[in-house]
Protein backbone atom coordinates (compact mmCIF):
# COMPACT_ATOMS: atom_id res chain seq x y z
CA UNK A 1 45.93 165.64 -282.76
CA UNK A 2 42.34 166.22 -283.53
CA UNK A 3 42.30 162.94 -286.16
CA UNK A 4 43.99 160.74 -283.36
CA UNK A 5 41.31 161.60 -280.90
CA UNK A 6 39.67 158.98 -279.43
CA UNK A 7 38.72 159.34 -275.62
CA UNK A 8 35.58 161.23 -274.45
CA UNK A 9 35.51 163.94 -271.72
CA UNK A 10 32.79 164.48 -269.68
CA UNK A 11 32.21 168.16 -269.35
CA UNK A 12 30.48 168.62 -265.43
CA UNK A 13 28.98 172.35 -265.18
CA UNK A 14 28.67 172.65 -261.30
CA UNK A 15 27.82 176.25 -261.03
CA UNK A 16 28.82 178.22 -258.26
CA UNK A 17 30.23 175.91 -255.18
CA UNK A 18 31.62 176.32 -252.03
CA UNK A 19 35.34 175.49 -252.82
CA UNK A 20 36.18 172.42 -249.99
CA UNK A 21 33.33 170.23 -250.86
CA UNK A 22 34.44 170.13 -254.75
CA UNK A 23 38.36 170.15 -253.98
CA UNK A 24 37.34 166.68 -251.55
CA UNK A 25 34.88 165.46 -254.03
CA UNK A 26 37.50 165.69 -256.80
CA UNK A 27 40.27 163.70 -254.07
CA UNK A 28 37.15 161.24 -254.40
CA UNK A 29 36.77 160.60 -257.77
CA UNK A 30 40.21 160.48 -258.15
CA UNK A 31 41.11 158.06 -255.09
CA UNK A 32 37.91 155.82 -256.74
CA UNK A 33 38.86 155.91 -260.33
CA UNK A 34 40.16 153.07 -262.21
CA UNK A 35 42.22 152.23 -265.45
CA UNK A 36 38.28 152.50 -267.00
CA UNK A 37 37.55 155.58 -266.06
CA UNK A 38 36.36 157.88 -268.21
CA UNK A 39 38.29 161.29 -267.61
CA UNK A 40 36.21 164.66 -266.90
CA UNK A 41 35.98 168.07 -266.67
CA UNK A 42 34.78 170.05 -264.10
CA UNK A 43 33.76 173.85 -264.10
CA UNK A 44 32.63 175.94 -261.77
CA UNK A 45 32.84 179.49 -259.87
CA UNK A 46 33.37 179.58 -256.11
CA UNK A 47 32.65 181.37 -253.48
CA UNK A 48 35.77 183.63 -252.59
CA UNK A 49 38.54 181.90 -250.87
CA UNK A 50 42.45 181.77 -250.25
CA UNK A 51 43.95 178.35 -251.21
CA UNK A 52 47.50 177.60 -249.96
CA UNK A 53 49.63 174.65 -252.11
CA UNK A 54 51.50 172.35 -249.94
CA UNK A 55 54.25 174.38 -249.85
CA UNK A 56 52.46 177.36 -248.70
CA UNK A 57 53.81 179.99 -246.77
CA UNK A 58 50.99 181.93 -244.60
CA UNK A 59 53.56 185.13 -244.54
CA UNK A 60 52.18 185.52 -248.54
CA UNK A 61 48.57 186.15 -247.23
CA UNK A 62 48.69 190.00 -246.03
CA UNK A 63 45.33 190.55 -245.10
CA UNK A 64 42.50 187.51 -245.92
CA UNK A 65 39.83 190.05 -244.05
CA UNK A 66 36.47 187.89 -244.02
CA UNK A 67 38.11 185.62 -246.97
CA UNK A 68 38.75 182.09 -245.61
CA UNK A 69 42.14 180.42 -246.02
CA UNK A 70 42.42 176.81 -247.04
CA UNK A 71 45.65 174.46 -246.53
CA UNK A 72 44.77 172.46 -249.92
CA UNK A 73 46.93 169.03 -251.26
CA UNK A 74 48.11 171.05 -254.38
CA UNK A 75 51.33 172.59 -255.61
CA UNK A 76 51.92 176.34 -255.57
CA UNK A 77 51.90 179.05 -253.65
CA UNK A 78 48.81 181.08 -252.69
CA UNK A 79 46.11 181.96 -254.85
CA UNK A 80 42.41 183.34 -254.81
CA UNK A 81 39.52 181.66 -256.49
CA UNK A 82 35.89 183.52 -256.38
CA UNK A 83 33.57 185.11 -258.79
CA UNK A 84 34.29 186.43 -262.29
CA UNK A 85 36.51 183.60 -262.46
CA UNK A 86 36.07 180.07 -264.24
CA UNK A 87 38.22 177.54 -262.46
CA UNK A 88 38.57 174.31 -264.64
CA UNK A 89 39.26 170.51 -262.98
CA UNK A 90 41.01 168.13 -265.44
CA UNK A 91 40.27 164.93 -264.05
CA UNK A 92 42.41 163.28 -266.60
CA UNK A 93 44.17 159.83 -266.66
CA UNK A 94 48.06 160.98 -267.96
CA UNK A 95 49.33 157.50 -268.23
CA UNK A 96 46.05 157.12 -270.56
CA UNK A 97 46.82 159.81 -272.81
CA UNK A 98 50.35 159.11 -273.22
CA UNK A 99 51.96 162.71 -271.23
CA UNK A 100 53.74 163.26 -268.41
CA UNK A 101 53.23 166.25 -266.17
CA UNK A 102 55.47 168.95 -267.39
CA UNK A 103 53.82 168.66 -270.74
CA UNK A 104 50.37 168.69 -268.93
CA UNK A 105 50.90 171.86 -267.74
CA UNK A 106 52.16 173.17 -271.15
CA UNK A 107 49.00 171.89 -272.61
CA UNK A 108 46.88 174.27 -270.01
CA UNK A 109 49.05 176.88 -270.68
CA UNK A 110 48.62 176.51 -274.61
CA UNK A 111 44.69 176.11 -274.09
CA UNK A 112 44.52 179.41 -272.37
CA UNK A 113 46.56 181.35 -274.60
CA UNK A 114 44.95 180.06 -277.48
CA UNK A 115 41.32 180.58 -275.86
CA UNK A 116 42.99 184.59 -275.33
CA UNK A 117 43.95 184.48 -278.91
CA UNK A 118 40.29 183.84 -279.87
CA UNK A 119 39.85 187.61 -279.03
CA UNK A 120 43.30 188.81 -279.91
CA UNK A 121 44.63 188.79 -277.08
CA UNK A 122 48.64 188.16 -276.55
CA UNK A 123 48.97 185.63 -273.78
CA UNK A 124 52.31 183.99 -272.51
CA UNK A 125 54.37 181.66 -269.89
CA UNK A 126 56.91 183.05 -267.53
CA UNK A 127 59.53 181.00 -266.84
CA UNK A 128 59.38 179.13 -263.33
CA UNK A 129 56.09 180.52 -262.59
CA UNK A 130 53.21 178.67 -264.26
CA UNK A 131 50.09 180.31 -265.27
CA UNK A 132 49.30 182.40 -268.21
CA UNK A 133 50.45 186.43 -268.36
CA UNK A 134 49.07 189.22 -270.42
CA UNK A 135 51.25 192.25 -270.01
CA UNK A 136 53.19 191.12 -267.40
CA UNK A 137 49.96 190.69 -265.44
CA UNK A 138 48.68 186.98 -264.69
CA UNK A 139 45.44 186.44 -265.84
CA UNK A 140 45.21 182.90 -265.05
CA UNK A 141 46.96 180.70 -262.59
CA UNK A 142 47.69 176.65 -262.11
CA UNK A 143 47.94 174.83 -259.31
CA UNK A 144 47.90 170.68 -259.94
CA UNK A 145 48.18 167.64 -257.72
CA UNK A 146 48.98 164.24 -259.78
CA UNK A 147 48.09 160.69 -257.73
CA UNK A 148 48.89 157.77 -259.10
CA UNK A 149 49.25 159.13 -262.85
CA UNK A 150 45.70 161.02 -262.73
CA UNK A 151 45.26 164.72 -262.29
CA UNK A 152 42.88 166.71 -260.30
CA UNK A 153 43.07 171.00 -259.02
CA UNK A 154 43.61 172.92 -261.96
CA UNK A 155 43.24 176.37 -263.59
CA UNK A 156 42.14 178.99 -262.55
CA UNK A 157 41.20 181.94 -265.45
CA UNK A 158 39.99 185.96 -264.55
CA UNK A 159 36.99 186.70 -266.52
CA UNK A 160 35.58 189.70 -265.35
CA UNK A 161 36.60 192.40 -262.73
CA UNK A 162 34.91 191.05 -260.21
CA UNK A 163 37.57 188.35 -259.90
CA UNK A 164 40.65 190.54 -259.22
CA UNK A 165 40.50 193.11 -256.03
CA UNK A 166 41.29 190.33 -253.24
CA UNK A 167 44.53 189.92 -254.82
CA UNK A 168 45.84 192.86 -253.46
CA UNK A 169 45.71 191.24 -249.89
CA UNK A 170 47.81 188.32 -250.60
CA UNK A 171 51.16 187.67 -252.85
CA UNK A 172 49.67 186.34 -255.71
CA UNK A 173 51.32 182.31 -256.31
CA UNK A 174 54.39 183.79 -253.57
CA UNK A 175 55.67 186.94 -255.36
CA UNK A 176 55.12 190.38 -253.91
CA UNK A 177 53.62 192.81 -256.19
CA UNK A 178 52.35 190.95 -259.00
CA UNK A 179 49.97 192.56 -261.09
CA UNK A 180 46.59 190.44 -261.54
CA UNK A 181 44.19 191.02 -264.71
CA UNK A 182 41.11 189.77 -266.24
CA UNK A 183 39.84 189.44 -269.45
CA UNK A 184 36.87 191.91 -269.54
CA UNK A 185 40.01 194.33 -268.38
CA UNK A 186 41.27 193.58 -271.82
CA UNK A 187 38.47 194.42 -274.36
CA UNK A 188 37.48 190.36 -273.71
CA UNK A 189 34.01 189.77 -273.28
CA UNK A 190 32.68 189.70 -269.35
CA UNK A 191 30.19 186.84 -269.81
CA UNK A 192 31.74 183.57 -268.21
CA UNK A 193 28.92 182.05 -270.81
CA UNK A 194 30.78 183.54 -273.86
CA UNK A 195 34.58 181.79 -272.72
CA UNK A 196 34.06 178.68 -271.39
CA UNK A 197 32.95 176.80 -274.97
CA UNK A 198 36.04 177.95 -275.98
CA UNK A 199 38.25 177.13 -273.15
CA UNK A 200 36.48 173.95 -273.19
CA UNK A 201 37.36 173.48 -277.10
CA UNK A 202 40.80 174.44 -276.42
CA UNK A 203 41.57 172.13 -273.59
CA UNK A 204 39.90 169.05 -275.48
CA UNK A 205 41.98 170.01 -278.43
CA UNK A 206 44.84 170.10 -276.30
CA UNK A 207 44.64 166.59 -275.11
CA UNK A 208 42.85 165.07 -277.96
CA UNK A 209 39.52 164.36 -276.60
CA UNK A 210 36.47 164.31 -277.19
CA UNK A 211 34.22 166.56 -275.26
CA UNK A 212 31.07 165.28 -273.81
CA UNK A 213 28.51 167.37 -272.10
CA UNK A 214 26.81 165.67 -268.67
CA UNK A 215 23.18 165.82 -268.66
């Protein structure tokens, strides 16, 4: 794939964001974008918050305390997103690249597993429950909306420790008990700085771009 690649990716670092202004700034750029459009890639860490997919069912958040809960436009149950974790927006054009969704989300699958495997670490898909597992513990989750062939939401991946604890007042993506993990849990490193490169490698590999940092 690598020799066939012949798009560019711009790679947006946004930091740490509230998560509603990005989520309606990504229905934006999408809503906006044309057959021209040069896909991106957006990272960033948010402030702590419960998303529910369209599908949603409020009885899966136990106890959201002083965590807000969001109604968001994207599949999937429940999930958390907050610090410790890198959350990753494919803004990609799938009509572009040739792949239709099912194998989009195998792709993000395969690019976190194989980011894992960079420190030897055994990741792998559950059947009917997307996201990436590491001991039958999910250590990252997906949750995607596609609009007119183009993608935006996205992954979510547990770096450090941090990232885990306000899991235990919800049922993580709708099923009661599941165990969450992150990868500094794992002998992984706990620097977000150390993984994304390589998730960002991995997911242009993946989709046979080329990866192009914003200024």
């Amino acid at each position: 794939m690598d020799a066939l690649a012949v798009h560019e990716i711009v790679v947006r670092e946004l930091g740490r964001q509230p998560y509603e202004p990005v989520w309606r700034a990504m229905q934006d750029f999408t809503d906006a974008r044309t057959a021209d459009t040069v896909d991106e890639l957006w990272l960033v860490e948010h402030d702590p918050v419960f998303t529910l997919g369209q599908a949603g069912k409020f009885e899966h958040v136990l106890a959201p305390g002083d965590i807000p809960v969001i109604h968001v436009d994207r599949g999937g149950q429940v999930t958390y997103h907050g610090p410790g974790q890198i959350v990753a927006y494919p803004l990609l054009d799938l009509k572009r690249l040739g792949i239709g969704v099912r194998e989009y989300v195998h792709r993000i699958e395969q690019a976190i597993i194989d980011t894992l495997g960079e420190w030897n670490i055994d990741g792998v898909r559950r059947d009917g429950a997307p996201g990436v597992y590491v001991n039958d513990a999910k250590i990252a989750a997906l949750g995607i909306r596609v609009r007119r062939g183009c993608t935006f939401h996205g992954l979510a991946f547990n770096i450090t420790g941090e990232s885990t604890p306000p899991f235990s007042r919800i049922n993580p993506c709708g099923y009661i008990g599941l165990q969450v993990v992150a990868l500094d849990d794992l002998g992984g490193p706990g620097g977000m700085a150390a993984v994304k490169p390589v998730l960002v490698a991995e997911l242009a590999r993946q989709f046979g771009v080329k990866p192009i940092m914003a200024a």
